[in-house]
Protein backbone atom coordinates (compact mmCIF):
# COMPACT_ATOMS: atom_id res chain seq x y z
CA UNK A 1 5.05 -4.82 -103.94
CA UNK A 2 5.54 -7.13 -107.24
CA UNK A 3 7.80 -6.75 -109.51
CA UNK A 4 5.59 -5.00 -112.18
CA UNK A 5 5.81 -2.00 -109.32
CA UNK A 6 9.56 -1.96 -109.54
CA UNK A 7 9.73 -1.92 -113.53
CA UNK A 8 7.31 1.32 -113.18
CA UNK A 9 9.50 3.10 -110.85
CA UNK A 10 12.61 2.46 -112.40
CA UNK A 11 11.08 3.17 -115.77
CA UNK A 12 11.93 -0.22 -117.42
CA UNK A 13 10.35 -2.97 -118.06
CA UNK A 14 9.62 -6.44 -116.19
CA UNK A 15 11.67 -8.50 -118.14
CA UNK A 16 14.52 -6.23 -117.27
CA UNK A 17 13.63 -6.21 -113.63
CA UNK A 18 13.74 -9.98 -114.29
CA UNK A 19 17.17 -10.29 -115.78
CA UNK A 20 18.60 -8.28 -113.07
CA UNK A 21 16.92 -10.67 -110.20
CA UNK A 22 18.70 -12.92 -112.26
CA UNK A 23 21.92 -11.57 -112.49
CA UNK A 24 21.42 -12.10 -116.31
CA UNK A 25 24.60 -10.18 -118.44
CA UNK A 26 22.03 -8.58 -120.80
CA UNK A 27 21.52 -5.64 -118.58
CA UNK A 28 23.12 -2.43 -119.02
CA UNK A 29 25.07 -1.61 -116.39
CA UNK A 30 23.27 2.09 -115.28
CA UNK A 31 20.12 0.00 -116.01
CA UNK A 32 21.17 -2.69 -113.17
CA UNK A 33 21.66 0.22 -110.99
CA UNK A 34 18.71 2.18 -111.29
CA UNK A 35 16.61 -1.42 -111.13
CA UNK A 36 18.97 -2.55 -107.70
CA UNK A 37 18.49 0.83 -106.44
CA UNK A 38 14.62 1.21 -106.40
CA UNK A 39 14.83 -2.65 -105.36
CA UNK A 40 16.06 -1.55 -102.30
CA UNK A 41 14.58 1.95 -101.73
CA UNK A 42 11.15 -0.29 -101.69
CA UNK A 43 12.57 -3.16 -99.70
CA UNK A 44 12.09 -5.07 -102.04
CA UNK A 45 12.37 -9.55 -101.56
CA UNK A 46 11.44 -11.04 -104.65
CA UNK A 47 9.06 -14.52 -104.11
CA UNK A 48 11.54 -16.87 -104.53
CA UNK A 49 9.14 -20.15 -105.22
CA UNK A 50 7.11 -18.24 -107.77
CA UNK A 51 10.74 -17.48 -109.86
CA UNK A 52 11.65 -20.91 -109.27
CA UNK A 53 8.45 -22.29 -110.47
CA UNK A 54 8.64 -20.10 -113.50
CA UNK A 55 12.49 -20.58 -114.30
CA UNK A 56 12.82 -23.84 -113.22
CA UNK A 57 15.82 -23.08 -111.51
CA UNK A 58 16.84 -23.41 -107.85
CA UNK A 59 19.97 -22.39 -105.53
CA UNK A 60 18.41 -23.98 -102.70
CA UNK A 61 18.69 -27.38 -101.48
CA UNK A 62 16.49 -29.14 -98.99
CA UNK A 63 17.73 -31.07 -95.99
CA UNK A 64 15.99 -33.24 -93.35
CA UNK A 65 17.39 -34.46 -90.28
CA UNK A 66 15.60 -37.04 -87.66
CA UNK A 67 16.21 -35.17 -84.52
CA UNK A 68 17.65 -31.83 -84.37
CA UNK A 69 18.25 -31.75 -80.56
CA UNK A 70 20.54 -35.10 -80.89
CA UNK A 71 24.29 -32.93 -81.05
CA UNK A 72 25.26 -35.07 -83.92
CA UNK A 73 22.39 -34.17 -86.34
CA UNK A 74 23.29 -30.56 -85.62
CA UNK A 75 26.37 -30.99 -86.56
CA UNK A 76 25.45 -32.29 -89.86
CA UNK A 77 22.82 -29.46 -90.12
CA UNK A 78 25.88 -26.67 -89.14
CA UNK A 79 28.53 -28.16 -91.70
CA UNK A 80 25.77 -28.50 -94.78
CA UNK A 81 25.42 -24.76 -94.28
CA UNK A 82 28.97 -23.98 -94.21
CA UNK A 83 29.57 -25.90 -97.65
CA UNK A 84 25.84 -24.87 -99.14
CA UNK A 85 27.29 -21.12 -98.51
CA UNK A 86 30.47 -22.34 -100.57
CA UNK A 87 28.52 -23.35 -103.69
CA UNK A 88 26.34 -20.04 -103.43
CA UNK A 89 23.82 -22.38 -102.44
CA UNK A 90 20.75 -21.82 -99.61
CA UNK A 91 19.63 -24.41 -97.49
CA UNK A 92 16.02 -25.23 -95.97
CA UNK A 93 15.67 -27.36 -92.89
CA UNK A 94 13.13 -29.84 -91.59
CA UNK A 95 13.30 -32.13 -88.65
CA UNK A 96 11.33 -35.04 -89.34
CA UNK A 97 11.29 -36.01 -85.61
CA UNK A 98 12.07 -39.65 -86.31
CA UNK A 99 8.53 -39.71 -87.90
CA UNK A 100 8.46 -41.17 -91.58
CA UNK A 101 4.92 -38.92 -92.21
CA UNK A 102 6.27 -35.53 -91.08
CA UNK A 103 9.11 -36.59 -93.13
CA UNK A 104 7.06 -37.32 -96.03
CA UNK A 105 5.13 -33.97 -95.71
CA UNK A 106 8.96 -32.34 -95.89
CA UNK A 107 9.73 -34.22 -98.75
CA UNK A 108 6.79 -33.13 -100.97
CA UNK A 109 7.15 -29.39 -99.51
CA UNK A 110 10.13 -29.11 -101.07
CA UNK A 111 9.17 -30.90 -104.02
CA UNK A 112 6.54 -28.11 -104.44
CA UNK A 113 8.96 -25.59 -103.82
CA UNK A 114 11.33 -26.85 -106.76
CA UNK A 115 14.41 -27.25 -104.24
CA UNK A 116 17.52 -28.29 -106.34
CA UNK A 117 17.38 -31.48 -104.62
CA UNK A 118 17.02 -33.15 -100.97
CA UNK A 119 19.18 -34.51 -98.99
CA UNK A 120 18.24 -36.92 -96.43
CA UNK A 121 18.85 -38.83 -92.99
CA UNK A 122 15.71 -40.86 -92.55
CA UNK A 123 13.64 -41.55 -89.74
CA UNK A 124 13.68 -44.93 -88.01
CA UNK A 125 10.57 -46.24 -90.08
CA UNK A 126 11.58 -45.68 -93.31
CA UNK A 127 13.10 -48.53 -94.26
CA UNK A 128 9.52 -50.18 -95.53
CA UNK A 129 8.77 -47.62 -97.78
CA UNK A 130 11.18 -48.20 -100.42
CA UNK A 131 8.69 -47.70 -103.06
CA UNK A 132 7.91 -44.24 -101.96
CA UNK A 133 11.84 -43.88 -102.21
CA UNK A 134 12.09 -44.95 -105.75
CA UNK A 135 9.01 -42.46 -106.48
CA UNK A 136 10.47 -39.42 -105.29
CA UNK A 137 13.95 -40.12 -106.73
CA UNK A 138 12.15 -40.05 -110.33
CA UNK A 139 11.02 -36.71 -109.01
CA UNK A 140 13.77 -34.82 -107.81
CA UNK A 141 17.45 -35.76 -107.38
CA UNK A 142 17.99 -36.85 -103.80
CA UNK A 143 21.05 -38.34 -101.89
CA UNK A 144 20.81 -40.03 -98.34
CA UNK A 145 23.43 -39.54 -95.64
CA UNK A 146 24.29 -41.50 -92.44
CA UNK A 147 21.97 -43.81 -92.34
CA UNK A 148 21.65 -46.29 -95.73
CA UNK A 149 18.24 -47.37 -96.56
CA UNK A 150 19.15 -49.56 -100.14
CA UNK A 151 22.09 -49.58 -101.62
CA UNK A 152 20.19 -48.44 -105.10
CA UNK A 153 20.13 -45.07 -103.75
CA UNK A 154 22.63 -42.78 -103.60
CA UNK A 155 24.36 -42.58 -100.08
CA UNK A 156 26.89 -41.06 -98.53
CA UNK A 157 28.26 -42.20 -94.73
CA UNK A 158 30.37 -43.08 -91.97
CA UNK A 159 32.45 -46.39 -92.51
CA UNK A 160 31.09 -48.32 -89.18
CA UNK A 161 32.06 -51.57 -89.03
CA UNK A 162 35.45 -51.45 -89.58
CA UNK A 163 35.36 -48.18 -87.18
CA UNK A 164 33.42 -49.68 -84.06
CA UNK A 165 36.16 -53.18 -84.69
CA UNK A 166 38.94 -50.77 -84.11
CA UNK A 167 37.36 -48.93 -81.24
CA UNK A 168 36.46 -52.31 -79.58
CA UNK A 169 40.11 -53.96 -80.32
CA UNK A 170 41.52 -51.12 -77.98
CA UNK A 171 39.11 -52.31 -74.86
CA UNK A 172 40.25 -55.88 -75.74
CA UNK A 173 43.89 -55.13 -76.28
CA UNK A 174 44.21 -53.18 -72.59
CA UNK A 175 43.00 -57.10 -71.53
CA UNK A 176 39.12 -56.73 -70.96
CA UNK A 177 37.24 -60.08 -72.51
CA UNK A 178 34.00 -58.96 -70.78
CA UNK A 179 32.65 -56.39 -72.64
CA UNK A 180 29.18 -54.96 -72.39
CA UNK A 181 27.34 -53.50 -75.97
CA UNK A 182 24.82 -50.84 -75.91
CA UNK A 183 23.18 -50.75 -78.87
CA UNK A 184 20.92 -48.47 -81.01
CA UNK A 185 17.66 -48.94 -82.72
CA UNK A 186 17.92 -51.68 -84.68
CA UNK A 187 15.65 -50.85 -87.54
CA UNK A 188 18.69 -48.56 -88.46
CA UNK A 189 21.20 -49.33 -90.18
CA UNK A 190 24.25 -47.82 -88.10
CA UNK A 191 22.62 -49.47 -84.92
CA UNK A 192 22.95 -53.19 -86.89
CA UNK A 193 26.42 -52.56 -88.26
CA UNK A 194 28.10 -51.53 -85.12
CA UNK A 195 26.48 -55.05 -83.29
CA UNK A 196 27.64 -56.89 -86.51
CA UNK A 197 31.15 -55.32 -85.63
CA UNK A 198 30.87 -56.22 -82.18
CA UNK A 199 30.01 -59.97 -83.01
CA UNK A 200 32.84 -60.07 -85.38
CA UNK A 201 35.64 -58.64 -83.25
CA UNK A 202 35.29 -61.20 -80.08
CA UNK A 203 35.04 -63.77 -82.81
CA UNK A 204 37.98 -62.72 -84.18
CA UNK A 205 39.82 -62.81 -80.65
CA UNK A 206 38.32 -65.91 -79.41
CA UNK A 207 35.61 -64.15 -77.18
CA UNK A 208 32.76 -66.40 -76.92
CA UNK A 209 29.96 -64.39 -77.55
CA UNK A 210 27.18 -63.69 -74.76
CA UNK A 211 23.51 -62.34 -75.94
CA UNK A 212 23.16 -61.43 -72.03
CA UNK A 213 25.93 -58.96 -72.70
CA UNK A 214 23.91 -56.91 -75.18
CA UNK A 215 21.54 -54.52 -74.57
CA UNK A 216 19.18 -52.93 -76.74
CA UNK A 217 18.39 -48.99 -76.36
CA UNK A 218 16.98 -46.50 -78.97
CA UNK A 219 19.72 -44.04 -79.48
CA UNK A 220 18.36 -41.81 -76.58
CA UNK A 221 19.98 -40.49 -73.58
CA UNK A 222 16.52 -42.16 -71.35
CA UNK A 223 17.24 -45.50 -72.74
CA UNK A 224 21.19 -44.88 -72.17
CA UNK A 225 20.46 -43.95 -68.35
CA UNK A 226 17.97 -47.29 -68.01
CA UNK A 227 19.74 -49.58 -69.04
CA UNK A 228 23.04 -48.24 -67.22
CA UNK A 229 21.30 -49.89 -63.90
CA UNK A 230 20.83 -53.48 -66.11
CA UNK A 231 24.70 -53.27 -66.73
CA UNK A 232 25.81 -51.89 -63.09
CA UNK A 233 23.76 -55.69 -62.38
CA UNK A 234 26.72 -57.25 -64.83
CA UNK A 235 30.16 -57.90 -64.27
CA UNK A 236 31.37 -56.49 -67.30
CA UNK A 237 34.35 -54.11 -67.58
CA UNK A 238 34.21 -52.32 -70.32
CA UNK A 239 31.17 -51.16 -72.70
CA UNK A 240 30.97 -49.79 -75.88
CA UNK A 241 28.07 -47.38 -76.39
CA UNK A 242 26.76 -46.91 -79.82
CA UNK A 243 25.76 -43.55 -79.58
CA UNK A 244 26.72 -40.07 -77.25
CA UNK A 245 23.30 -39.59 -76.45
CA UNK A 246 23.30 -43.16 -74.95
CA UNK A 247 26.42 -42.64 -73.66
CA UNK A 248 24.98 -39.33 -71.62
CA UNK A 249 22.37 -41.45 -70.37
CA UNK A 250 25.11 -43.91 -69.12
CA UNK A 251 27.33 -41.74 -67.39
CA UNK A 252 24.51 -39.65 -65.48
CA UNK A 253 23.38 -42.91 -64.29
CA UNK A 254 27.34 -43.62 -63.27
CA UNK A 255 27.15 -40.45 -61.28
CA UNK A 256 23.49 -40.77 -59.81
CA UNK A 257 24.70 -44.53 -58.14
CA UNK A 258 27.92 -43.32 -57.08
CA UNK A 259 29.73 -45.33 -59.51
CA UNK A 260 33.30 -45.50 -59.94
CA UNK A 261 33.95 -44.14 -62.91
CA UNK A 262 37.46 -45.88 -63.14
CA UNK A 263 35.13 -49.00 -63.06
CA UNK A 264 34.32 -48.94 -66.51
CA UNK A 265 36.47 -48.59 -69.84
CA UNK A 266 34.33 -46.42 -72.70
CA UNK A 267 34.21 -46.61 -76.13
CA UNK A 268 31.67 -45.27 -78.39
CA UNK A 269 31.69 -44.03 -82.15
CA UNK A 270 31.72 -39.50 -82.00
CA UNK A 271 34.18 -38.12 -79.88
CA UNK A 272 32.29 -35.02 -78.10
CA UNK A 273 33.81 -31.88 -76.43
CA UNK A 274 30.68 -32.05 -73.62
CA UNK A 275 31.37 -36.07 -73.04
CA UNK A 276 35.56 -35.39 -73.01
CA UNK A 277 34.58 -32.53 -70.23
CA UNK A 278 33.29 -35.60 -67.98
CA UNK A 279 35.39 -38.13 -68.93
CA UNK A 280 38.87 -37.69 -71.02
CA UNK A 281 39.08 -41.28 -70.83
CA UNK A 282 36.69 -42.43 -73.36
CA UNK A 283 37.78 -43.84 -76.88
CA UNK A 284 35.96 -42.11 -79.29
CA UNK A 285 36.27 -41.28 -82.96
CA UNK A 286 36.70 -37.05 -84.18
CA UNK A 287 33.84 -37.45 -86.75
CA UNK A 288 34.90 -34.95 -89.99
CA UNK A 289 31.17 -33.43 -90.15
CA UNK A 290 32.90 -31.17 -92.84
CA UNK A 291 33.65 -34.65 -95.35
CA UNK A 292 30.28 -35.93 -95.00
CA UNK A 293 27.93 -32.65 -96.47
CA UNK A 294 30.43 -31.78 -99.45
CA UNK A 295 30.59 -34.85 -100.14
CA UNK A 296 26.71 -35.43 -100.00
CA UNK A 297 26.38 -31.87 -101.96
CA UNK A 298 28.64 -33.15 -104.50
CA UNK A 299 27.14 -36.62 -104.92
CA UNK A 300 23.58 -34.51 -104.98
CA UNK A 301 25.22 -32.56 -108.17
CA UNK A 302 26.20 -35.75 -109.97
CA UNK A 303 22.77 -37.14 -109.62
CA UNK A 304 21.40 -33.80 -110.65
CA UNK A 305 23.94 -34.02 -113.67
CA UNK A 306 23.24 -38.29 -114.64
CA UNK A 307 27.00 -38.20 -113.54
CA UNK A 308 27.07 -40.59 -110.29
CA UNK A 309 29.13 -43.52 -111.16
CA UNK A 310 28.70 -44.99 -107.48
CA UNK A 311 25.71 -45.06 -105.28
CA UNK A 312 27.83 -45.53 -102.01
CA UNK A 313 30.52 -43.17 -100.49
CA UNK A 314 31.48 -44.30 -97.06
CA UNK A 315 34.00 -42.09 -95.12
CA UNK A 316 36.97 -43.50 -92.80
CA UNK A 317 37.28 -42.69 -89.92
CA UNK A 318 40.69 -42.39 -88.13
């Protein structure tokens, strides 16, 4: 069925069948009717890349995520459809699986598709490819989120360093000096800003710091649970963990070694209701998932618009 078959039925022609696809004024309103009706008699779905291709107009915009399983990411993914639906806008997903090609391949899908623009958390390995960056920006307005890549392009996050000082401060104020740090994937930027905070906290309270005390995962829950055994080997007594799925990892290695959980003070940076289930005890930070997409579908409009009089829009986090 094209639309050429529902401007014959309805007796009209295409460029009305057009106009009311459109929701275009110029339609009388019987007309609409009679066009809406047949629409619908014939089940009708009109091919929404070959309008946009030939009105140059979009209501969708595209989003990629690195790992959709990681609760955090689909959190992101959940509140950018609540505010898309808002704007009257649609939203297509890919998960680039932390890999900068299948990424890529996303990126010029949508391109393709005329999207209204992309926004983007990028994988692990994109931080080299700048250039390709800059490229697609000429292309198509895009706006990154949670994790910065340069501060040229147009970003919108979570405040971290200030955010992981505060949540160490409160393992150093109830009188723990050693402190373990579990940290991410350091070819991202949250994972090097929350160990920057960490080094600048114990300076700030006189806590000498102790490389042997750091240790280095991915942002998985496998790397969480490995290197749980290299810290039960410590004498540390408190940890902050960079990320929940890391801190899983940690605390199903706690329960496998019949750890005390009272052993160890937590603090990590996303309060979750399945980690506060297992232990109510860990500081943590309510992230406002909400905050982050409108904001990143309003920074996406100014950059649509020329409008954007700041690249960077970092949230607080209370």
């Amino acid at each position: 069925m094209k639309i050429g078959d529902i401007a014959r039925l309805a007796g009209v022609s295409t460029t009305t069948v057009s106009r009311v696809l459109n929701n275009s004024k110029n339609v009388k309103e019987e007309t609409r009717i009679k066009v809406n009706n047949v629409i619908k008699e014939q089940n009708y779905y009109p091919n929404m890349i070959a309008r946009n291709l030939s009105s140059n107009k979009n209501d969708t915009i595209g989003l990629i995520v690195p790992d959709i399983k990681n609760t955090y990411f689909s959190k992101i993914v959940n509140n950018m459809v609540t505010n898309a639906g808002k704007k009257n806008l649609n939203v297509v997903l890919g998960c680039s699986n932390e890999d900068f090609e299948i990424q890529k391949k996303y990126i010029e899908l949508f391109i393709k598709q005329r999207v209204k623009g992309i926004i983007i958390a990028v994988t692990k390995n994109s931080y080299n490819e700048l250039e390709f960056f800059e490229n697609i920006s000429s292309k198509i307005p895009v706006v990154f989120i949670e994790r910065k890549i340069n501060s040229n392009f147009p970003t919108v996050c979570f405040e971290n360093i200030n955010s992981t000082i505060k949540s160490i401060e409160k393992l150093i104020e109830k009188g723990h000096k050693k402190i373990a740090f579990l940290a991410g994937d350091l070819s991202i930027s949250t994972a090097r800003e929350r160990l920057e905070a960490y080094k600048r906290v114990l300076k700030k309270y006189n806590i000498k710091y102790d490389e042997k005390l750091v240790f280095y995962g991915d942002f998985s829950m496998e790397s969480g649970y490995i290197l749980a055994k290299e810290i039960f080997k410590t004498n540390v007594s408190a940890i902050y963990i960079s990320n929940n799925l890391m801190l899983l990892g940690f605390l199903k290695a706690l329960k496998e070694y019949k750890k005390n959980e009272d052993e160890y003070l937590i603090s990590t940076f996303e309060h979750d209701e399945i980690v506060y289930f297992i232990n109510q005890d860990i500081n943590s930070y309510k992230i406002p998932f909400s905050e982050l997409t409108k904001k990143s579908m309003d920074l996406l409009e100014e950059v649509s618009n020329k409008e954007n009089k700041k690249n960077l829009v970092e949230i607080e986090l209370d």
